[in-house]
C-alpha atoms as a PDB file:
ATOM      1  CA  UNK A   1       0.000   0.000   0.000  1.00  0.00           C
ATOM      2  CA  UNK A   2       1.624   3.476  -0.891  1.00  0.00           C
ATOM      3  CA  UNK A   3       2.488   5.371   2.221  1.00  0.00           C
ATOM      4  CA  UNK A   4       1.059   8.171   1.025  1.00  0.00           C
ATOM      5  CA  UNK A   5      -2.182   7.113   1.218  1.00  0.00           C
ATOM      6  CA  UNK A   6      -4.318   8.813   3.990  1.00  0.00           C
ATOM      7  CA  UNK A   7      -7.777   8.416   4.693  1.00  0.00           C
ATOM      8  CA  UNK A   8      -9.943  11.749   5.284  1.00  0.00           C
ATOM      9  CA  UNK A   9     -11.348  12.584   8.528  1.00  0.00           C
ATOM     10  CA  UNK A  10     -15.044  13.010   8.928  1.00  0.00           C
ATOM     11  CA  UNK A  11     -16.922  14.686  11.939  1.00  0.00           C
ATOM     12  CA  UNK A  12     -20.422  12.544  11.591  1.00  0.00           C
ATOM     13  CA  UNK A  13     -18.380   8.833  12.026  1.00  0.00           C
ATOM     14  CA  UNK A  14     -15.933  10.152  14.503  1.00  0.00           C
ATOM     15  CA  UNK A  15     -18.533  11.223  16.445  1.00  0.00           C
ATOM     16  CA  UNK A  16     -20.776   7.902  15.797  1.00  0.00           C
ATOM     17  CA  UNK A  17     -17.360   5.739  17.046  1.00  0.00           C
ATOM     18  CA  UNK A  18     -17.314   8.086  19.871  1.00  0.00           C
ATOM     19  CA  UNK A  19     -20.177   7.742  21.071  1.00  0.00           C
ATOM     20  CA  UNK A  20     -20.353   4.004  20.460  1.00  0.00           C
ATOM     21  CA  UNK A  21     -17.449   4.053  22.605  1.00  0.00           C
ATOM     22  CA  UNK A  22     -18.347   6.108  25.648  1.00  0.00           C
ATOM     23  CA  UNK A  23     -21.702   4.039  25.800  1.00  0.00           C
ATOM     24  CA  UNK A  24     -19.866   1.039  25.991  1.00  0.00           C
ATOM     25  CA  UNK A  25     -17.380   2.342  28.325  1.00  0.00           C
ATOM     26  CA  UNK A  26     -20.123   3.031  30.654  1.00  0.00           C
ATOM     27  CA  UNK A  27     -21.115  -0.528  30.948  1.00  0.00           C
ATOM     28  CA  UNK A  28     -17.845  -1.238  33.190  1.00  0.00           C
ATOM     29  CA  UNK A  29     -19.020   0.863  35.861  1.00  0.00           C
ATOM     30  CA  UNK A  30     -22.172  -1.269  35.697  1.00  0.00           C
ATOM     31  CA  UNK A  31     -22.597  -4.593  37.947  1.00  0.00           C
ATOM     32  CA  UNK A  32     -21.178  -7.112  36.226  1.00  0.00           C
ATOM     33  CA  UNK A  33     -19.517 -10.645  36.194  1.00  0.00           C
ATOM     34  CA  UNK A  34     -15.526 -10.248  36.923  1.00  0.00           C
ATOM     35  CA  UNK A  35     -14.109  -9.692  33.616  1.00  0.00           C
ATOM     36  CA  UNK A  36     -16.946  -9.333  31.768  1.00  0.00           C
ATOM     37  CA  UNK A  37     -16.502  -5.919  30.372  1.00  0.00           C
ATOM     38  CA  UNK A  38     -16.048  -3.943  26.988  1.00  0.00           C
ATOM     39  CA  UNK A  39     -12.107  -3.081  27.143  1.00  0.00           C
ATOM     40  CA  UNK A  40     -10.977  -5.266  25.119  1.00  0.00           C
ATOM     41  CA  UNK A  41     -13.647  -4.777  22.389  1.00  0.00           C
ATOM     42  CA  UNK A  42     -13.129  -0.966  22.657  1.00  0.00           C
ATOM     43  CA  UNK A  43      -9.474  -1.623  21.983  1.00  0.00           C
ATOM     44  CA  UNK A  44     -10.160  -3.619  18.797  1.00  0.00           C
ATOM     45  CA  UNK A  45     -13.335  -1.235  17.743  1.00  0.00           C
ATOM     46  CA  UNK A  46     -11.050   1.263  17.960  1.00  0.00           C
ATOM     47  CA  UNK A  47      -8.278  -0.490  15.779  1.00  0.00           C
ATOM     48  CA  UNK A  48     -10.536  -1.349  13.070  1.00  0.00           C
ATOM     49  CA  UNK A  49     -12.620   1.482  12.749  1.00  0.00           C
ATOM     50  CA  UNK A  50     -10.839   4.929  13.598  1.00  0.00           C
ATOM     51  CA  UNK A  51      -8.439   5.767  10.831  1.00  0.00           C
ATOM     52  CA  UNK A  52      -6.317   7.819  12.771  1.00  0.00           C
ATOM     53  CA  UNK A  53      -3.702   5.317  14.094  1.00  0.00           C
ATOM     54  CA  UNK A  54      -2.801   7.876  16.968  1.00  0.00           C
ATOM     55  CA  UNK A  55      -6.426   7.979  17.881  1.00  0.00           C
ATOM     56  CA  UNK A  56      -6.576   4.397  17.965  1.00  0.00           C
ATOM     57  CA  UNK A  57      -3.931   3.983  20.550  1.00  0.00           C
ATOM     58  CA  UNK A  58      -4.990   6.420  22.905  1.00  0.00           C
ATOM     59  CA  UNK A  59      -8.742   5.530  23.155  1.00  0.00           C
ATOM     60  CA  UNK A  60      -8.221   2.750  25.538  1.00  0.00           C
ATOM     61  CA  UNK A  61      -5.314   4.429  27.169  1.00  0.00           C
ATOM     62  CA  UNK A  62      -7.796   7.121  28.179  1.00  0.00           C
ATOM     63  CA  UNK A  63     -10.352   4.818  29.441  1.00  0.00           C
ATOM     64  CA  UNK A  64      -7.960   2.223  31.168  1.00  0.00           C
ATOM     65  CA  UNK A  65      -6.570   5.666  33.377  1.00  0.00           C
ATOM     66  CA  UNK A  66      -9.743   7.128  33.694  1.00  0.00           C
ATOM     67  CA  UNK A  67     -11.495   4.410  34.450  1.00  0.00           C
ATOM     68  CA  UNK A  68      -8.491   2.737  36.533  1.00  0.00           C
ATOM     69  CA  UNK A  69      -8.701   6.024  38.696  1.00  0.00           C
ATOM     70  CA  UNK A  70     -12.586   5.505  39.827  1.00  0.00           C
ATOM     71  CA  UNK A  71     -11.779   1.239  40.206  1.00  0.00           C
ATOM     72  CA  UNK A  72      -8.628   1.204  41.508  1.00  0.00           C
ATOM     73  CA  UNK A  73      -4.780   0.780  40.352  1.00  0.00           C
ATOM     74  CA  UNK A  74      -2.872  -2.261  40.693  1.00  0.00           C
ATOM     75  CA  UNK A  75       0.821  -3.597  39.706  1.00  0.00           C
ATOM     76  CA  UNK A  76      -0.164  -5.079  36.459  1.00  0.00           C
ATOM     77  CA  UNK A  77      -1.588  -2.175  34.952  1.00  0.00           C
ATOM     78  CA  UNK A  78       1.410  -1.794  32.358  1.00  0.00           C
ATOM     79  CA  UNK A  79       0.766  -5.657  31.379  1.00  0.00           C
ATOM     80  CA  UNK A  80      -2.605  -4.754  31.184  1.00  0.00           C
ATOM     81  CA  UNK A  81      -2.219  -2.339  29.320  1.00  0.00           C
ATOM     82  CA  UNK A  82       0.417  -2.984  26.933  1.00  0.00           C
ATOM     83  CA  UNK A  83      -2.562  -6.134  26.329  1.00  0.00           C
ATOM     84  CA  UNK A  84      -5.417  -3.604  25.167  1.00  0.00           C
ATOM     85  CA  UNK A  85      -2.716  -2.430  22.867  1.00  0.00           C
ATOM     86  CA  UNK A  86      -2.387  -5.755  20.936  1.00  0.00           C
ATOM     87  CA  UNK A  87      -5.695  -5.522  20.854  1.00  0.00           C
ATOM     88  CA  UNK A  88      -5.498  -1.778  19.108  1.00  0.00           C
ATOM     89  CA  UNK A  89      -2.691  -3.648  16.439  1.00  0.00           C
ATOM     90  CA  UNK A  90      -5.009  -6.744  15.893  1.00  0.00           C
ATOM     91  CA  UNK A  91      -8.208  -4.007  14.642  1.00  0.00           C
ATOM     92  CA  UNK A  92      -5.378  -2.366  12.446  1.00  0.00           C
ATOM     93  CA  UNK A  93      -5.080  -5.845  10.797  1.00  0.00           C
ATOM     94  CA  UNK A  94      -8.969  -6.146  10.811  1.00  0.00           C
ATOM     95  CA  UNK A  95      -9.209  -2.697   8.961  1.00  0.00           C
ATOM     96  CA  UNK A  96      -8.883  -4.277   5.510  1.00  0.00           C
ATOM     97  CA  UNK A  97     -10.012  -7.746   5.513  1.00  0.00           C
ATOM     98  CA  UNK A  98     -13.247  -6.928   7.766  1.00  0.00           C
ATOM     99  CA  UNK A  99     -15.386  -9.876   7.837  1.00  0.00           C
ATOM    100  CA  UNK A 100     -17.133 -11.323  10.696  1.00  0.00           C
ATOM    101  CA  UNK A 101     -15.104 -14.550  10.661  1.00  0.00           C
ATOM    102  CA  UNK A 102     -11.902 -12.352  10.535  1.00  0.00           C
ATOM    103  CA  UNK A 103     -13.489 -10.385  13.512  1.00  0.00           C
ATOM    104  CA  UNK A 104     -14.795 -12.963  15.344  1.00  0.00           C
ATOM    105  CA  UNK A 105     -11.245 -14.734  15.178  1.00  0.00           C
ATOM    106  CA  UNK A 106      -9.499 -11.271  16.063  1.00  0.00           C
ATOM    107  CA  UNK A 107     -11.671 -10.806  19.383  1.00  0.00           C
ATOM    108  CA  UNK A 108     -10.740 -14.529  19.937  1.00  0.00           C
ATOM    109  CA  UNK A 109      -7.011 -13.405  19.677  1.00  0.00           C
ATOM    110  CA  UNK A 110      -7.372 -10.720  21.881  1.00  0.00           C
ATOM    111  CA  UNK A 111      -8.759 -12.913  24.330  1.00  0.00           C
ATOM    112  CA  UNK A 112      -6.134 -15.219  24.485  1.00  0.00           C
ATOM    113  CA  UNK A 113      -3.061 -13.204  24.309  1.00  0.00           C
ATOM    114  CA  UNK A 114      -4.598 -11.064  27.278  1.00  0.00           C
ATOM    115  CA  UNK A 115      -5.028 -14.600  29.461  1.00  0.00           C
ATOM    116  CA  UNK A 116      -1.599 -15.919  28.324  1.00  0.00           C
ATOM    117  CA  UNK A 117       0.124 -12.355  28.714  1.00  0.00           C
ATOM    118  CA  UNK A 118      -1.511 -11.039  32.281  1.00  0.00           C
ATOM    119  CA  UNK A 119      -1.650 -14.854  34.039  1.00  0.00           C
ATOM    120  CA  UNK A 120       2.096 -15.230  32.788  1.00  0.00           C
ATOM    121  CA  UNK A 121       3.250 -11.900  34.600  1.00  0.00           C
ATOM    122  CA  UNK A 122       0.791 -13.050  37.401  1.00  0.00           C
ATOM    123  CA  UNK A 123       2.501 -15.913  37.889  1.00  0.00           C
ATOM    124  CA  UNK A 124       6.014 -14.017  37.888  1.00  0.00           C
ATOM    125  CA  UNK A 125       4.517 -11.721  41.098  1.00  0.00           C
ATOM    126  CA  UNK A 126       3.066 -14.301  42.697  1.00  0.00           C
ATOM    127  CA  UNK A 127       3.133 -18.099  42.094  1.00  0.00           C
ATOM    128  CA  UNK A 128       5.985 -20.301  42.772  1.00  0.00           C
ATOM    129  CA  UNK A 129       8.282 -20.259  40.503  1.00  0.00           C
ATOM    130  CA  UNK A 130       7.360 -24.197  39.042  1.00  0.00           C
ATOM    131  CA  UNK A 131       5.967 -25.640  36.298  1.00  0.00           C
ATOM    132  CA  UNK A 132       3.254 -26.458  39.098  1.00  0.00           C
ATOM    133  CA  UNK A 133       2.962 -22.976  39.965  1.00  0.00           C
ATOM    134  CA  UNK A 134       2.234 -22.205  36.262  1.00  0.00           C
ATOM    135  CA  UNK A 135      -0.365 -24.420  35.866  1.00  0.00           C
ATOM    136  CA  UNK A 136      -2.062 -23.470  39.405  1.00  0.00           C
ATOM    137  CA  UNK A 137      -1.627 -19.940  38.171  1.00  0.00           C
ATOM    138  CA  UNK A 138      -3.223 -20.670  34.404  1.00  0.00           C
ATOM    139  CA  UNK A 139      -5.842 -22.985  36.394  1.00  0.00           C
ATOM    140  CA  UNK A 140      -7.177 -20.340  38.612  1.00  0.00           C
ATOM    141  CA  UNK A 141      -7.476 -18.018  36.018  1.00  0.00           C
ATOM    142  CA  UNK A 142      -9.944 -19.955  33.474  1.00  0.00           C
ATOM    143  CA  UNK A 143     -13.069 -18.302  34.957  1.00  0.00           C
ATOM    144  CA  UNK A 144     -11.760 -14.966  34.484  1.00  0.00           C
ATOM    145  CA  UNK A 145     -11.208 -15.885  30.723  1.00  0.00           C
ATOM    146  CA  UNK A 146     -14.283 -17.131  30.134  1.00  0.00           C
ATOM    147  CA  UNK A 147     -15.803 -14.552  31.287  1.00  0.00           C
ATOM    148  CA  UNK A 148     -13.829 -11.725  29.199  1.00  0.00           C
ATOM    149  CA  UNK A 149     -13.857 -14.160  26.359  1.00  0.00           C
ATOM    150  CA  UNK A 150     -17.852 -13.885  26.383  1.00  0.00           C
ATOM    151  CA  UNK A 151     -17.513  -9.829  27.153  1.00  0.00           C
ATOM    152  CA  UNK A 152     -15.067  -9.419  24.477  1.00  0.00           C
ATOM    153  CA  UNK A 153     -17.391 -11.078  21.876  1.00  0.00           C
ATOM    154  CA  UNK A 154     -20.607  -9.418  23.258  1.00  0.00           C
ATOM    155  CA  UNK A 155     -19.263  -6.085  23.153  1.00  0.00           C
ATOM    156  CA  UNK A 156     -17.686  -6.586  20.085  1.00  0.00           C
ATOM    157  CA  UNK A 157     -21.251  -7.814  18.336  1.00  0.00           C
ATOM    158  CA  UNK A 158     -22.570  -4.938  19.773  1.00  0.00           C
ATOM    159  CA  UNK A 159     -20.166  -1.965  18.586  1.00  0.00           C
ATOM    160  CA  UNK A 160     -19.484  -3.390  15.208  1.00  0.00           C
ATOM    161  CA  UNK A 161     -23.162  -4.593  14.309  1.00  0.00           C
ATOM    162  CA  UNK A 162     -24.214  -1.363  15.630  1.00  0.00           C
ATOM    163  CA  UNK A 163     -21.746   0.735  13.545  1.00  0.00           C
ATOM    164  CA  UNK A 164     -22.536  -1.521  10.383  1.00  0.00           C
ATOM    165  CA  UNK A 165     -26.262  -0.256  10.965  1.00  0.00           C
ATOM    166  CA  UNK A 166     -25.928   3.039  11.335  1.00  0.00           C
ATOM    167  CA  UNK A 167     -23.401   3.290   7.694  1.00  0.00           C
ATOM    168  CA  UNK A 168     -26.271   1.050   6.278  1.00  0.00           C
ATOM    169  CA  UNK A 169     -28.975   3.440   7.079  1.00  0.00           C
ATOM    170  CA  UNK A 170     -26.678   6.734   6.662  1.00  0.00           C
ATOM    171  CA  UNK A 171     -24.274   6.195   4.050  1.00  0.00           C
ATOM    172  CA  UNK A 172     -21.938   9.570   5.250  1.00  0.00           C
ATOM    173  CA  UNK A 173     -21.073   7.415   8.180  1.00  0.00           C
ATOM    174  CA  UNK A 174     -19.060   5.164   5.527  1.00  0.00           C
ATOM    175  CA  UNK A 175     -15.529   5.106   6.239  1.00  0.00           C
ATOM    176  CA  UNK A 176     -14.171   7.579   2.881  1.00  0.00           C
ATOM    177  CA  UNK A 177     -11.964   5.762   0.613  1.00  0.00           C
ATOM    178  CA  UNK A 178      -8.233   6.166   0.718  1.00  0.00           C
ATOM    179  CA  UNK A 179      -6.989   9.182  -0.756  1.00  0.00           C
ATOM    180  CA  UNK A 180      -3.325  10.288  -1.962  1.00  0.00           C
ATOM    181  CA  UNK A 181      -1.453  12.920  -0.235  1.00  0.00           C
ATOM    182  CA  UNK A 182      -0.717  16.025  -1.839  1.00  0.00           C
ATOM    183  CA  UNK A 183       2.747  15.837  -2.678  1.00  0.00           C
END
């Protein structure tokens, strides 16, 4: 792809993502199961459908502190973190190839590298150091998957079939084709 390609900004669908987001956002200050919340969807959302890589990147930043401040900090915020953000670089692979077996296999992805990355650096702070302590660790941890697994698929159904809606019925909302650069 030509690196001079850039795609042109557009108030209506930023402000249709946007809001998509902050409602969704919303829902983790909500009861719900541990887990269970829209995070990780956000982060992917975000990587698919805001064209502005920089954007991308900082929407879950921004929630994860702001949020983090209200629901408290803990020491694996930077694995946590640096987690969402795969998620942010597995919607810029979505961006082109959209599909909702590619997306459905993405929020799968993000899933998995989140249990494998954050019960890995778990198990460095506080599990023996074992091939026991691993497993106990990974073992312990399965509910907690599950239940982002389901959160991260809900949430995800929700924003994109939402934002596939509202371009069907209002064609402006349509992500503009790529443009070149003036030189």
């Amino acid at each position: 792809m030509n690196q001079y390609l850039v795609a042109i900004p557009q108030p209506a669908r930023l402000l249709a993502i946007s809001s998509l987001v902050v409602i969704a956002i919303l829902a983790r200050f909500l009861p719900h199961p541990d887990n269970f919340t829209p995070v990780g969807a956000v982060a992917l959302f975000a990587g698919t459908c805001l064209s502005d890589r920089r954007l991308a990147f900082l929407v879950p930043i921004i929630i994860l502190t702001v949020s983090d401040l209200f629901l408290g900090l803990h020491i694996l915020i930077p694995v946590v973190y640096f987690c969402f953000m795969i998620n942010v670089l597995l919607g810029r692979w979505l961006r082109e190839r959209r599909s909702i077996a590619l997306t459905t296999a993405a929020v799968v992805a993000g899933s998995v590298q989140f249990f494998v990355l954050t019960n890995f650096a778990c198990w460095l702070l506080g599990y023996p150091h074992t091939l026991a302590g691993l497993a106990e660790c990974y073992l312990a941890a399965v509910p907690f998957f599950r239940n982002m697994l389901l959160g991260d698929l809900f949430f995800s159904g929700i924003l994109f079939s939402v934002l596939a809606v509202l371009e069907r019925g209002f064609p402006t909302l349509r992500e503009p084709a790529l443009t070149t650069a003036p030189a």
